[in-house]
Structure formats: structure tokens, C-alpha cells
N, C-alpha and C. Protein backbone atom coordinates (compact mmCIF):
# COMPACT_ATOMS: atom_id res chain seq x y z
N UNK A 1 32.56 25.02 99.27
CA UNK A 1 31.29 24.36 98.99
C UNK A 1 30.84 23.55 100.19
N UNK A 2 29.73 23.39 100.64
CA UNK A 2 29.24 22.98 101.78
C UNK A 2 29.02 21.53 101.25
N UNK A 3 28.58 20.52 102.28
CA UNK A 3 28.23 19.20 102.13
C UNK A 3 27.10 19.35 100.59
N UNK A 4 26.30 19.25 101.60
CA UNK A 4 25.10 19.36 100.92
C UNK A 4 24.93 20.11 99.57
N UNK A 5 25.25 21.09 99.21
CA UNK A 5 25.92 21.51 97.74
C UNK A 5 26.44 20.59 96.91
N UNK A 6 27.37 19.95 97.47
CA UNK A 6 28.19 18.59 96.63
C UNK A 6 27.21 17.80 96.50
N UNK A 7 26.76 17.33 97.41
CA UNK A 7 25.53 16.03 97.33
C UNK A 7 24.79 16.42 96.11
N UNK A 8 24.46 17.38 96.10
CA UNK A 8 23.17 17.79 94.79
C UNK A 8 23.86 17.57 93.27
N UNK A 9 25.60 18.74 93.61
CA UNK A 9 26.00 18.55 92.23
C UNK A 9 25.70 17.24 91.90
N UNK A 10 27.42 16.21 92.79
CA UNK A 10 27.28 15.14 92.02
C UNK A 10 26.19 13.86 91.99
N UNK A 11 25.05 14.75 92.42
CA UNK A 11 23.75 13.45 91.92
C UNK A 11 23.31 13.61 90.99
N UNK A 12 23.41 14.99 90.53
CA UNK A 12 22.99 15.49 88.82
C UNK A 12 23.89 14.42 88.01
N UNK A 13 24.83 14.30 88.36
CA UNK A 13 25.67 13.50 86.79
C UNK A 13 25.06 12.13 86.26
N UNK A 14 25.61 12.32 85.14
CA UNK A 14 24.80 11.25 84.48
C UNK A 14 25.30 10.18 85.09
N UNK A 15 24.97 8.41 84.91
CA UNK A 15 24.86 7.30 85.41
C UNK A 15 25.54 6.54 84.21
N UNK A 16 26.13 5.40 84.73
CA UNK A 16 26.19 4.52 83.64
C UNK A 16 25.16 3.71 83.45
N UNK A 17 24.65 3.34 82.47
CA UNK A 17 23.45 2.79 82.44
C UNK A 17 23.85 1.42 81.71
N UNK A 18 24.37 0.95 81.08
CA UNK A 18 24.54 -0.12 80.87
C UNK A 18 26.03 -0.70 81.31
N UNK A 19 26.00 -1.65 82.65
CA UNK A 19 27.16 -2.16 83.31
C UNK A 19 27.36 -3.44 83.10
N UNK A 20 28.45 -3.46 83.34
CA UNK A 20 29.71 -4.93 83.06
C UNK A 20 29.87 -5.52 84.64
N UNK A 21 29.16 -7.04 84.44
CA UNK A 21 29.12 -7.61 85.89
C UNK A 21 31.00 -7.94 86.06
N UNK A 22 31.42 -8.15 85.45
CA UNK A 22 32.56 -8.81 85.39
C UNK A 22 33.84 -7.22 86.61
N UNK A 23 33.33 -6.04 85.63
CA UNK A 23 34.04 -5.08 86.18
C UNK A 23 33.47 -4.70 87.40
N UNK A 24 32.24 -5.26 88.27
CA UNK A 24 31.73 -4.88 89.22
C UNK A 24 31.69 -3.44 89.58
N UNK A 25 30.82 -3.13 88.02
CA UNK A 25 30.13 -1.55 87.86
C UNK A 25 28.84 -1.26 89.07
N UNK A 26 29.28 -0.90 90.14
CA UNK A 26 28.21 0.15 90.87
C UNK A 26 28.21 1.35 91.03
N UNK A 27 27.07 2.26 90.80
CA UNK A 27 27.14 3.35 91.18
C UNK A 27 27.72 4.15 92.73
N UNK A 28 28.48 5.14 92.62
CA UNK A 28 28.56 5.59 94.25
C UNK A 28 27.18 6.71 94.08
N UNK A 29 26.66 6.78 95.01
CA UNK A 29 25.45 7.81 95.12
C UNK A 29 26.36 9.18 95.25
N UNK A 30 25.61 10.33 95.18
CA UNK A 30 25.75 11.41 95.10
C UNK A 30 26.49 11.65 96.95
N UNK A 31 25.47 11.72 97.31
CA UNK A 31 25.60 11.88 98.65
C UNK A 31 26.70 11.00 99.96
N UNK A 32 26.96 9.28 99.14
CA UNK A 32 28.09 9.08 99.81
C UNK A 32 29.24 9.70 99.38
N UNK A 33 29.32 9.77 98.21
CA UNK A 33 30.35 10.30 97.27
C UNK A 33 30.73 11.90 98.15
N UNK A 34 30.04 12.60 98.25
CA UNK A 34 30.13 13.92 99.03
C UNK A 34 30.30 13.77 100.16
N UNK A 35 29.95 12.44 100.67
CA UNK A 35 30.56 12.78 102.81
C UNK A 35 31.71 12.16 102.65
N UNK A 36 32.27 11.02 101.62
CA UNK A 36 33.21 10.72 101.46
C UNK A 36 34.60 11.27 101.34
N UNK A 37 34.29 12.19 100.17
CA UNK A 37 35.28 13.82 100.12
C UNK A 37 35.19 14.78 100.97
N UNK A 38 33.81 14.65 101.89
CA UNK A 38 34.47 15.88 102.75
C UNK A 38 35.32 15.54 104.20
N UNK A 39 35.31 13.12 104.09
CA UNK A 39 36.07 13.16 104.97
C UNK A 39 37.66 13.37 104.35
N UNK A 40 37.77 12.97 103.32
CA UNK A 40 39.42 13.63 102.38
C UNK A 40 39.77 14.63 103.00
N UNK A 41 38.86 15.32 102.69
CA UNK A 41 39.12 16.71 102.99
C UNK A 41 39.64 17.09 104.42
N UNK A 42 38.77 16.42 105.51
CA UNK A 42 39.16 16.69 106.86
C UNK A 42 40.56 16.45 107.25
N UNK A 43 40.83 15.33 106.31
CA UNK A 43 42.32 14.75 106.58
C UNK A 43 43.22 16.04 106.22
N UNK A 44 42.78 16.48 105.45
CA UNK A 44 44.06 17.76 104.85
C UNK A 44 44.38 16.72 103.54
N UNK A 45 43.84 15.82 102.82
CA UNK A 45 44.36 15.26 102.01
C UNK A 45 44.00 15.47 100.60
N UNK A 46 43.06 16.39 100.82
CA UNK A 46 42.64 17.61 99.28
C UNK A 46 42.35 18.80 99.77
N UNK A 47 43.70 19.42 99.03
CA UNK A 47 44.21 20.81 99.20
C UNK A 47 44.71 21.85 98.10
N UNK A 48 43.97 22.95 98.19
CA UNK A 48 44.42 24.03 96.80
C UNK A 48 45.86 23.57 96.31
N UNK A 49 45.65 23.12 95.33
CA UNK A 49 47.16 23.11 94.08
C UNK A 49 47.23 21.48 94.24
N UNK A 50 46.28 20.37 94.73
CA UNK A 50 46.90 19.33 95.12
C UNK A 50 46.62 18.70 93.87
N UNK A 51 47.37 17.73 93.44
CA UNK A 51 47.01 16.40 92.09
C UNK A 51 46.27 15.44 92.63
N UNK A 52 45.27 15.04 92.18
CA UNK A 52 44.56 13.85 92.32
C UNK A 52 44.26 12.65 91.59
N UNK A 53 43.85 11.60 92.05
CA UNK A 53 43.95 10.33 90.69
C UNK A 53 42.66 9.33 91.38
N UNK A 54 42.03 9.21 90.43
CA UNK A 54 40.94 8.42 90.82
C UNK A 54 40.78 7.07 89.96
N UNK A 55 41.67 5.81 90.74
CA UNK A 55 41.68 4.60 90.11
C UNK A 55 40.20 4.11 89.80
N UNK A 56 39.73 3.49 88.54
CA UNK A 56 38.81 3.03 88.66
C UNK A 56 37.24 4.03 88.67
N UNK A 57 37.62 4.99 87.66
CA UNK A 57 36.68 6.10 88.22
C UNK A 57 35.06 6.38 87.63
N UNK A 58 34.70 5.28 87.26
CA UNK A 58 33.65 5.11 86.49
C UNK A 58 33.07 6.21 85.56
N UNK A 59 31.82 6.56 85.86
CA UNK A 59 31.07 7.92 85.54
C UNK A 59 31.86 9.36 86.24
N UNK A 60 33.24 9.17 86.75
CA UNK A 60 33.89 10.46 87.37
C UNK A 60 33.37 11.26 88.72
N UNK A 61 32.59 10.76 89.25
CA UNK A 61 31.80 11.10 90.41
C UNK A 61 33.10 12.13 91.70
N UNK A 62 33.87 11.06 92.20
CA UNK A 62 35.22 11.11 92.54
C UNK A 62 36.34 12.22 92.29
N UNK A 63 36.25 12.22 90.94
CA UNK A 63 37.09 13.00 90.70
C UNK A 63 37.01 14.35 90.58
N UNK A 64 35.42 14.12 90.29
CA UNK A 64 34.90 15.67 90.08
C UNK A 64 34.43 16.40 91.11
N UNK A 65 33.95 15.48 92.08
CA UNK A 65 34.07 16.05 93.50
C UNK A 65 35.00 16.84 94.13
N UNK A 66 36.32 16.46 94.02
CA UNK A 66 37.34 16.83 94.42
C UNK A 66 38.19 17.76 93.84
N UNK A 67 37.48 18.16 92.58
CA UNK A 67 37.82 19.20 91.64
C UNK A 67 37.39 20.35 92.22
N UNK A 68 35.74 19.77 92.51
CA UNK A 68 34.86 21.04 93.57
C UNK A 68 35.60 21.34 95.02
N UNK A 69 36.11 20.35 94.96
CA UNK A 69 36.29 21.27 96.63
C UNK A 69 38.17 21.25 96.79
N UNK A 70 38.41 21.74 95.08
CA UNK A 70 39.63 22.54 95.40
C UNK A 70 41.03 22.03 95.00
N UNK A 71 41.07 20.36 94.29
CA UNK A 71 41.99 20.14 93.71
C UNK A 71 42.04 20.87 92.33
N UNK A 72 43.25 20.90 92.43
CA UNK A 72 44.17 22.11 91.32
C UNK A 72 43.38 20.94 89.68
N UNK A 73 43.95 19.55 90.05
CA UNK A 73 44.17 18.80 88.32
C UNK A 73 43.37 17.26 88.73
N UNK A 74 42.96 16.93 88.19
CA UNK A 74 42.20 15.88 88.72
C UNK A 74 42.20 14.35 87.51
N UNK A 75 42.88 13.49 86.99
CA UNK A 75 43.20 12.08 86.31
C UNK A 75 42.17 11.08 86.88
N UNK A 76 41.45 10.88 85.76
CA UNK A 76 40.83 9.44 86.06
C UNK A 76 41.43 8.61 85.49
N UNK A 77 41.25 7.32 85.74
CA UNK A 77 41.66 6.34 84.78
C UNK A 77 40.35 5.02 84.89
N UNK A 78 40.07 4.53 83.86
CA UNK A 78 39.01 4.18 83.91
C UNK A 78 39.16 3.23 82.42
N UNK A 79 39.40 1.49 82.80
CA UNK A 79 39.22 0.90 81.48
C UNK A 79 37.92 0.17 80.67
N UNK A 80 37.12 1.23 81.37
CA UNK A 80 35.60 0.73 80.14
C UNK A 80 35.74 1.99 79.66
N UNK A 81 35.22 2.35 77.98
CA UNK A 81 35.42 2.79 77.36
C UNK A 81 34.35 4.10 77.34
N UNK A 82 33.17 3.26 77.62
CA UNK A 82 31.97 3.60 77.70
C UNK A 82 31.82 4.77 78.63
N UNK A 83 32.37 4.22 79.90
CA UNK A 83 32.36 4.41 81.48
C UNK A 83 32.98 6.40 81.34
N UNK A 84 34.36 6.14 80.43
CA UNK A 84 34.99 7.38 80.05
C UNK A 84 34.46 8.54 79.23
N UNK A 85 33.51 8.11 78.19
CA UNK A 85 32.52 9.02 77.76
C UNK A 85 31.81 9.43 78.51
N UNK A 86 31.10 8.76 79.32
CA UNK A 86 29.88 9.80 79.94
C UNK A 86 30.55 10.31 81.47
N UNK A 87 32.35 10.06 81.66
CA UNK A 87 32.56 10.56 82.13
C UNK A 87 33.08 11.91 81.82
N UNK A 88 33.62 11.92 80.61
CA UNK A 88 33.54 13.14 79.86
C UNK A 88 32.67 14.15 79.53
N UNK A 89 31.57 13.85 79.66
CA UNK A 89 29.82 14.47 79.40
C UNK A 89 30.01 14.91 80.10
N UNK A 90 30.16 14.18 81.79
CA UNK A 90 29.73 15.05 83.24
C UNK A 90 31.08 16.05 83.32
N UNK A 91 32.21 15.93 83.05
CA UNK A 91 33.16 16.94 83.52
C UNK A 91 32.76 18.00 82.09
N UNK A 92 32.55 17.87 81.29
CA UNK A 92 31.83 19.39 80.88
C UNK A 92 30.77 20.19 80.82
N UNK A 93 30.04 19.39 81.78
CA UNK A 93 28.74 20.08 82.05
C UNK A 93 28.90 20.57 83.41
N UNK A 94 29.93 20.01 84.18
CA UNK A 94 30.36 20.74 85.28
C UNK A 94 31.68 21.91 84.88
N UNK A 95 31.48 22.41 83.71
CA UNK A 95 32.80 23.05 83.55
C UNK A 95 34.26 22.98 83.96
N UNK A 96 34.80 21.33 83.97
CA UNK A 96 36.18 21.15 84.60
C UNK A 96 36.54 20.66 83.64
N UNK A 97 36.47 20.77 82.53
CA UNK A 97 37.25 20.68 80.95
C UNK A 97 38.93 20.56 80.86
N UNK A 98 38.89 22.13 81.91
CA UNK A 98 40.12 22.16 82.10
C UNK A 98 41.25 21.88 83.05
N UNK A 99 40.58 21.01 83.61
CA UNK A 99 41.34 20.56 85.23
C UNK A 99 41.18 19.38 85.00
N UNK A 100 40.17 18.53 84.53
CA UNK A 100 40.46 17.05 84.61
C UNK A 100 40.25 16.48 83.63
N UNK A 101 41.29 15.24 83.33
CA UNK A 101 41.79 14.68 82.36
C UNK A 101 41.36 13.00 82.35
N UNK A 102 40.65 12.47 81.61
CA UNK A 102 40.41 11.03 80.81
C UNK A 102 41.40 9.89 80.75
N UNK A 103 41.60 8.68 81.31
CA UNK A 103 42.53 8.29 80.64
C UNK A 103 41.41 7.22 80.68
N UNK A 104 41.34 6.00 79.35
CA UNK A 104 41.04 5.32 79.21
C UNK A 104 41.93 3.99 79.14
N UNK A 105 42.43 3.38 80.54
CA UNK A 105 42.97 2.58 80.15
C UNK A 105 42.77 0.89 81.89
N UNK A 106 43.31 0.12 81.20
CA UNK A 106 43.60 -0.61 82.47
C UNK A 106 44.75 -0.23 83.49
N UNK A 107 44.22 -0.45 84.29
CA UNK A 107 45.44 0.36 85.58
C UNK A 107 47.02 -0.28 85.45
N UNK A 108 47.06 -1.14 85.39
CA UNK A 108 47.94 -2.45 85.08
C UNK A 108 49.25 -2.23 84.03
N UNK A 109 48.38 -1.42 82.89
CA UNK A 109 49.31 -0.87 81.56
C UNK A 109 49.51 0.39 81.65
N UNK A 110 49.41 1.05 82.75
CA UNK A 110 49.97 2.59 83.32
C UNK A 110 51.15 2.79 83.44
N UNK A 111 51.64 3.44 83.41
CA UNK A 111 53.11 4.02 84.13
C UNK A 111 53.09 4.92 85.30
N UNK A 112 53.07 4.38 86.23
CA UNK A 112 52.64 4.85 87.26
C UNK A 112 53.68 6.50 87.52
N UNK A 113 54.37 6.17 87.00
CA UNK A 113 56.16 6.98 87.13
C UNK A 113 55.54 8.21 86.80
N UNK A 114 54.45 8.28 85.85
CA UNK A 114 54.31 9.62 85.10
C UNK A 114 53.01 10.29 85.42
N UNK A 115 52.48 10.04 86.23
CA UNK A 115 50.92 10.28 87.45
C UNK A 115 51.42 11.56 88.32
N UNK A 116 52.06 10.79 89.02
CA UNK A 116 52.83 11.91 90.07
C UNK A 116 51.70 12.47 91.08
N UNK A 117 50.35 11.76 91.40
CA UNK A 117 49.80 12.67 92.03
C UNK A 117 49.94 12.89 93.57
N UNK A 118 49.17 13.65 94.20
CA UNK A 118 49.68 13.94 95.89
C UNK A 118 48.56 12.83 96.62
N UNK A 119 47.14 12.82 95.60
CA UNK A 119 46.11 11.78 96.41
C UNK A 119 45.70 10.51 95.47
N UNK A 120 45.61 9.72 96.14
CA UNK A 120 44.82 8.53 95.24
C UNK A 120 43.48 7.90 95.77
N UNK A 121 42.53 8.67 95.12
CA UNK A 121 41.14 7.49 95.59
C UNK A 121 40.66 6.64 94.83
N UNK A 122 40.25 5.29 95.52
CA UNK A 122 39.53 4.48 94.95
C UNK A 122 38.61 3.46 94.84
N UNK A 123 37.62 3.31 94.63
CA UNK A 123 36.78 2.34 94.89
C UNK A 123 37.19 1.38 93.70
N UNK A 124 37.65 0.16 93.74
CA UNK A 124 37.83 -0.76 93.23
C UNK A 124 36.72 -1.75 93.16
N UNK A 125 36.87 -2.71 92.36
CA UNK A 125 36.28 -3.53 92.59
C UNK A 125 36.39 -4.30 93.52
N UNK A 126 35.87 -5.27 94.11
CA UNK A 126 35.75 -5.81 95.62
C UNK A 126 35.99 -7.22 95.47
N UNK A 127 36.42 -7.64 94.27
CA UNK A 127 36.49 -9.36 94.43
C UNK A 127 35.35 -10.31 94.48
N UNK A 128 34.16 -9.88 94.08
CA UNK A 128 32.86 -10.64 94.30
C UNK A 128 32.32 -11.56 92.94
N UNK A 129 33.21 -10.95 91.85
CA UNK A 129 33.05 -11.86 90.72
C UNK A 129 34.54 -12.57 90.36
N UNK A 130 35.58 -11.50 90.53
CA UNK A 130 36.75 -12.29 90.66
C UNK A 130 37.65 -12.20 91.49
N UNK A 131 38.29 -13.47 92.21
CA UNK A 131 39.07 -13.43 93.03
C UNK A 131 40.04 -12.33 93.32
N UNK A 132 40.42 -11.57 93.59
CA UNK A 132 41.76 -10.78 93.17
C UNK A 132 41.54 -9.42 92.56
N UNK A 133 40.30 -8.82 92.35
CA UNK A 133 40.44 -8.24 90.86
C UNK A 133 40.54 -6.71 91.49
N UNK A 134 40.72 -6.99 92.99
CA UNK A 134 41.37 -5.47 93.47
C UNK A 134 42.49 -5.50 93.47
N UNK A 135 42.88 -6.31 93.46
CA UNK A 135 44.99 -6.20 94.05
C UNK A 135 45.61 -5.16 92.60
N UNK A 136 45.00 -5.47 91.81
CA UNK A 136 46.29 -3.94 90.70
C UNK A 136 45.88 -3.01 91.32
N UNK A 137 44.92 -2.59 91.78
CA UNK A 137 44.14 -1.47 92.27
C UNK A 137 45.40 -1.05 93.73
N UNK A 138 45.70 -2.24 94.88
CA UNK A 138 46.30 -1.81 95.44
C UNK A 138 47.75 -2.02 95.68
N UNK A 139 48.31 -2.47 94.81
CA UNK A 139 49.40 -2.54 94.49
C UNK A 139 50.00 -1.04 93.50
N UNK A 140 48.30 -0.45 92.28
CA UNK A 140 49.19 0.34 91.92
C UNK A 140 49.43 2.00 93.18
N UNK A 141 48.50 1.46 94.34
CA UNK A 141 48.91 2.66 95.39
C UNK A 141 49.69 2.91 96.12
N UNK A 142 50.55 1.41 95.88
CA UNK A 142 51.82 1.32 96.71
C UNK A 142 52.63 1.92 96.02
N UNK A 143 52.65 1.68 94.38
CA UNK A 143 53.55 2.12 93.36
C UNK A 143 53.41 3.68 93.22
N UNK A 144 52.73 4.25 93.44
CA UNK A 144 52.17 5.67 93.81
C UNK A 144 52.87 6.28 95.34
N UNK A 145 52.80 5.74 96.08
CA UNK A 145 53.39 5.90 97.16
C UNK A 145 52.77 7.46 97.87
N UNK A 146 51.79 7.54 97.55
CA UNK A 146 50.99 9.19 98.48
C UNK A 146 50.19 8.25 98.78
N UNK A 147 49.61 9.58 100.32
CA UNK A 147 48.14 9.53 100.63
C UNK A 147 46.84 8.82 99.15
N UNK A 148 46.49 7.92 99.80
CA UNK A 148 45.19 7.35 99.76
C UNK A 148 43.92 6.87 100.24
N UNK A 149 43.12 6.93 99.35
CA UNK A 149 41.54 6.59 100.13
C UNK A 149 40.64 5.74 99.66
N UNK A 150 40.49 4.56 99.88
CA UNK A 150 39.96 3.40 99.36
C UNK A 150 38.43 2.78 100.15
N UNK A 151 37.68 3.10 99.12
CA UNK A 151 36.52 2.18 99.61
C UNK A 151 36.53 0.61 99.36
N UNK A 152 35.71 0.10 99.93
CA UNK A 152 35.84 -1.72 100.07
C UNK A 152 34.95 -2.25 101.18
N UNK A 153 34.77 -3.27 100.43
CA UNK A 153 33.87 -3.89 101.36
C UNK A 153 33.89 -4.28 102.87
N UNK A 154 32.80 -3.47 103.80
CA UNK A 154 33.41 -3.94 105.13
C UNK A 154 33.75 -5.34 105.74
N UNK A 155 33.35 -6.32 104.79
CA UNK A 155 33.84 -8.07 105.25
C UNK A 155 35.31 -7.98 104.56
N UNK A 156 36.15 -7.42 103.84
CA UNK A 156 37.17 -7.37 103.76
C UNK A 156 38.15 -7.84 104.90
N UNK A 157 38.86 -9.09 104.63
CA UNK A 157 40.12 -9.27 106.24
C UNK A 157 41.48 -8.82 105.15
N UNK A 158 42.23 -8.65 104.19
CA UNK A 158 43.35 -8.01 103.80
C UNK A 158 43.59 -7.29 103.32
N UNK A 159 42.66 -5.86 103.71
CA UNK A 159 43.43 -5.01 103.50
C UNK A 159 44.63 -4.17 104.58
N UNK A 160 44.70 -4.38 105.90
CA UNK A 160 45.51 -4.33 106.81
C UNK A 160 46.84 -4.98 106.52
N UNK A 161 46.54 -6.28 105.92
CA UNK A 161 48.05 -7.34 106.02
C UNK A 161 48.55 -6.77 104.31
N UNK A 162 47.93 -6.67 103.70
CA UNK A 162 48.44 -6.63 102.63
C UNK A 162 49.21 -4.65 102.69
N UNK A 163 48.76 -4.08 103.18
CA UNK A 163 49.75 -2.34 103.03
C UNK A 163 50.72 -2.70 104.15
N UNK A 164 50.44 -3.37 105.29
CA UNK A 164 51.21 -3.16 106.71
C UNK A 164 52.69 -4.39 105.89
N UNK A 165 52.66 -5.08 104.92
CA UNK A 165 53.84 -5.96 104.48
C UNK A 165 54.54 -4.88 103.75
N UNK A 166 53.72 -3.40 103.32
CA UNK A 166 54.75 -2.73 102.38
C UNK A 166 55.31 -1.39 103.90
N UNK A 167 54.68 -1.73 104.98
CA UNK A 167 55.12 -0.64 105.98
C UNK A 167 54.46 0.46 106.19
N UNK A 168 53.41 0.06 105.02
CA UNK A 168 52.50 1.33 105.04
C UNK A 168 51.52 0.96 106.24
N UNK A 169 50.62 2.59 106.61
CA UNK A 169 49.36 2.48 107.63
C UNK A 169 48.25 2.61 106.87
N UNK A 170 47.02 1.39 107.45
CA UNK A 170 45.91 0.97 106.69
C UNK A 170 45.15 1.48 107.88
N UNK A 171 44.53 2.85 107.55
CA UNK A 171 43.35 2.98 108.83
C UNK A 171 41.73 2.90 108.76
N UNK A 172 40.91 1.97 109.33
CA UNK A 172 39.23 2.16 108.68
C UNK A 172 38.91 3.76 109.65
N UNK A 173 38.04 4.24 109.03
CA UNK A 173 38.01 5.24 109.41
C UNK A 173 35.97 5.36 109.21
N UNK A 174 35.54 4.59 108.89
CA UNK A 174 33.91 4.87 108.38
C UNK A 174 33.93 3.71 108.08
N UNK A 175 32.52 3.20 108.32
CA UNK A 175 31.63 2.00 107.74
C UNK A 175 30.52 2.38 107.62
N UNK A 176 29.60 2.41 106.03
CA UNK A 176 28.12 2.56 106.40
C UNK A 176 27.42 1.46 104.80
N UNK A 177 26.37 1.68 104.48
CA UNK A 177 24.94 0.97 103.83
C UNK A 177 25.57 1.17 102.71
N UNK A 178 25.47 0.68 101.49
CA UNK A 178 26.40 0.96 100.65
C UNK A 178 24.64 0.20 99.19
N UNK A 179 24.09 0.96 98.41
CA UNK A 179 23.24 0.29 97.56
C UNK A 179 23.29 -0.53 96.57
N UNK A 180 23.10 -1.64 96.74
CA UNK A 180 23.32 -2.29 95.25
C UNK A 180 22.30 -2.83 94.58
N UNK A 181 21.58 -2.03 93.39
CA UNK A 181 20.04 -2.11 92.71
C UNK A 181 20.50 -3.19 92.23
N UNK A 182 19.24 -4.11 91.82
CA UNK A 182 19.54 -5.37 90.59
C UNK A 182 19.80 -5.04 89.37
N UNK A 183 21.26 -4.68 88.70
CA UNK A 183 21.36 -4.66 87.54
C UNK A 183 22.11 -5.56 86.98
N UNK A 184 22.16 -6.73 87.47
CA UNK A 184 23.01 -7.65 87.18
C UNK A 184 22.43 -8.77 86.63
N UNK A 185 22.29 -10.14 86.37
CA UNK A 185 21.22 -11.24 86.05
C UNK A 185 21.62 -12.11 87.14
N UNK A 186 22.90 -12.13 87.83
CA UNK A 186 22.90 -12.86 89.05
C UNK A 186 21.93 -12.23 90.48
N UNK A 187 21.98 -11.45 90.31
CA UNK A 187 21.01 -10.62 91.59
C UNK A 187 19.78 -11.33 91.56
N UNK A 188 19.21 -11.34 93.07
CA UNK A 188 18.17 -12.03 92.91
C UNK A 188 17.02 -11.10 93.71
N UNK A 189 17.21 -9.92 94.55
CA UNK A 189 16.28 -9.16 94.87
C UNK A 189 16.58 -7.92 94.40
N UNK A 190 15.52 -6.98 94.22
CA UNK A 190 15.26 -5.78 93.70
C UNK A 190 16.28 -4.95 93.63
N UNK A 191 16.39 -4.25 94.94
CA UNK A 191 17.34 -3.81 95.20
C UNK A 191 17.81 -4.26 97.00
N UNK A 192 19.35 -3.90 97.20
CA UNK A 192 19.66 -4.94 97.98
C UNK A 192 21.01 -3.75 98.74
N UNK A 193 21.69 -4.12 99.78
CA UNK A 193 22.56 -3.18 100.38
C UNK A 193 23.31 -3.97 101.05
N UNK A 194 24.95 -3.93 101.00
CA UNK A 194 25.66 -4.54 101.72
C UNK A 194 26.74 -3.29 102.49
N UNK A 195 27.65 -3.26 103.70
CA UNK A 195 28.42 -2.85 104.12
C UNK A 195 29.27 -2.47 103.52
N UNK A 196 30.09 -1.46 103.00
CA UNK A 196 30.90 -0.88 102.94
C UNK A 196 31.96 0.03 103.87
N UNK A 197 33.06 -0.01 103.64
CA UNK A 197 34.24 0.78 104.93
C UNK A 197 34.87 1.89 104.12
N UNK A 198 35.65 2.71 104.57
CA UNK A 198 36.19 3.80 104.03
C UNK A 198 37.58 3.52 104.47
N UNK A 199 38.74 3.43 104.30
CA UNK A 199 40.32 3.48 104.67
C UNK A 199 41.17 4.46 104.18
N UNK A 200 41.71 5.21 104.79
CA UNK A 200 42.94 5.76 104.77
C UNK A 200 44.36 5.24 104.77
N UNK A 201 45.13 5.04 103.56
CA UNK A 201 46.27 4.43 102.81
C UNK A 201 47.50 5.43 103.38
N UNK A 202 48.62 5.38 103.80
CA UNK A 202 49.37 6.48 104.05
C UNK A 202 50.87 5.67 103.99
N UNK A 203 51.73 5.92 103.29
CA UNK A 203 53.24 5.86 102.86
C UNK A 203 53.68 6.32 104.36
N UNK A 204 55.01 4.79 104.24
CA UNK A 204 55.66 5.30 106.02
C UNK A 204 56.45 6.14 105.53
């Protein structure tokens, strides 16, 4: 599947439309979402027969991407409830019924032991409503111990110190415009755009 193919699919999918400021629900657009996976991809880090896991996977954007361009089995996990239905909508209207799987839960009350996958992506939340509220996010990728790919905010200073204490390599690899419409009641302009980075997670 070419770039631009992806871009179209996953802009068709449905949206969450009613978000939780607390879980720092943003949409990924279609189109970052697709240059995003096809830098995965460049890495060699989604590959025919590979497992994938998409922490935090909202509307499934992520996961289903990567279904398209060739992972074998594809796990979200995703603890809004809501977030998991209409991520369910979009993986059967994209016909991957049978490759990717729902979990509705907090990352935290996982068993990481029983995942087993080869990739982990994730856009987490970024800490902008609560202090901290990425660290299960990257702690559970340490506990995972594969290749990973984490979006985050480009003013981020720990994510370097915090993988390089487990020995792991934290590489930025992309920074670009990242949209954030007013759907919040703290927002105070229309719509608004801050920096975002792309990193590559890798087990020594």
C-alpha cells in the first residue's frame, strides 16, 4: 500500500466525538498516522507475521494502519470504553475482524507476560493534565521489552533519561505540527497546534 492510500483509508475512520480531558483524548489525523507507519515500516519494525500492540489506542487508527501494511495480529488496548467501540466499528468496516483484537482495559492491570508482541506503538498521553500520566505507558514498554515507537511531545526533557536508566536506546527520529481543535473547556482558541516528536524505543 502506498503512502497516500493509507492517508485516505485511515481518515475515513470514524472519530471519537465525545472526549475525556482528563485522558488527553486527541485525534491522530489520517495522514500523520500514515507517514508515521510508513516510518515503522522503514525501520523494518512492521513486518509480514509480526505482532503488534498499540498502547493507548483510541479510535484504532494505529493499529489498523499497521494491519494494512502487513502485520500478521494487531492488540489494542484502550481504557475508555467508548473509545473501544468505535474502535471496533472501524476494524470492521476495514475488514480486520480477524487480525485485530479489543482489549478494553487500563494498561496498568495488564499482564504484560501474555502480549508477547514484536512492536509497541504509542501515543500516550503527554502529562498536560496530569503529572505523570505517561509513565505506565513507558514503563509498560520496558516490561514488553521489543522495538517501540512513541509519539510525545517535542518539549518533552525525559524521555532519553528515563529508557537510557533501563539501558535501553531512546532515538528522536521526526518532529512536526501536531493539531489540537478546541474540544476541551480549558482551550481557549479555536483550533491551535503544538510540536510533536516521533522516538524509536529499542531493548539493549
Amino acid at each position: 500500500m502506498r503512502l497516500r492510500s493509507l492517508a485516505i483509508e485511515l481518515s475515513k475512520l470514524e472519530q471519537i466525538t465525545v472526549r475525556k480531558s482528563e485522558l488527553e483524548q486527541y485525534q491522530t489525523e489520517g495522514e500523520i498516522a500514515a507517514r508515521w507507519l510508513f516510518d515503522i515500516l522503514s525501520f523494518n519494525d512492521i513486518f509480514p507475521g509480526c505482532k503488534a500492540l498499540d498502547i493507548g489506542s483510541g479510535n484504532g487508527i494505529l493499529g489498523i494502519g499497521a494491519a494494512l501494511l502487513g502485520a500478521e495480529s494487531v492488540s489494542l488496548i484502550e481504557v475508555d470504553k467508548e473509545s473501544c467501540k468505535i474502535s471496533q466499528r472501524n476494524i470492521k468496516s476495514m475488514g480486520l475482524l480477524n487480525r485485530i483484537s479489543v482489549i478494553n482495559s487500563d494498561i496498568i492491570e495488564i499482564d504484560d507476560s501474555i502480549l508477547c508482541p514484536d512492536l509497541v506503538i504509542s501515543n500516550p498521553p503527554w502529562g498536560r493534565q496530569k503529572i505523570g500520566a505517561d509513565r505506565p505507558f513507558l514503563e509498560s514498554i520496558v516490561s514488553l521489552g521489543v522495538n517501540s515507537h512513541l509519539m510525545h511531545s517535542a518539549e518533552a526533557t525525559h524521555i532519553d533519561n528515563f529508557f537510557n536508566k533501563f539501558g535501553w536506546s531512546a532515538e528522536k527520529y521526526a518532529e512536526f505540527d501536531f493539531s489540537l481543535p478546541a474540544v476541551y473547556n480549558h482551550h481557549t482558541k479555536q483550533r491551535g497546534r503544538t510540536r510533536a516528536s516521533l522516538w524509536r524505543i529499542t531493548p539493549p
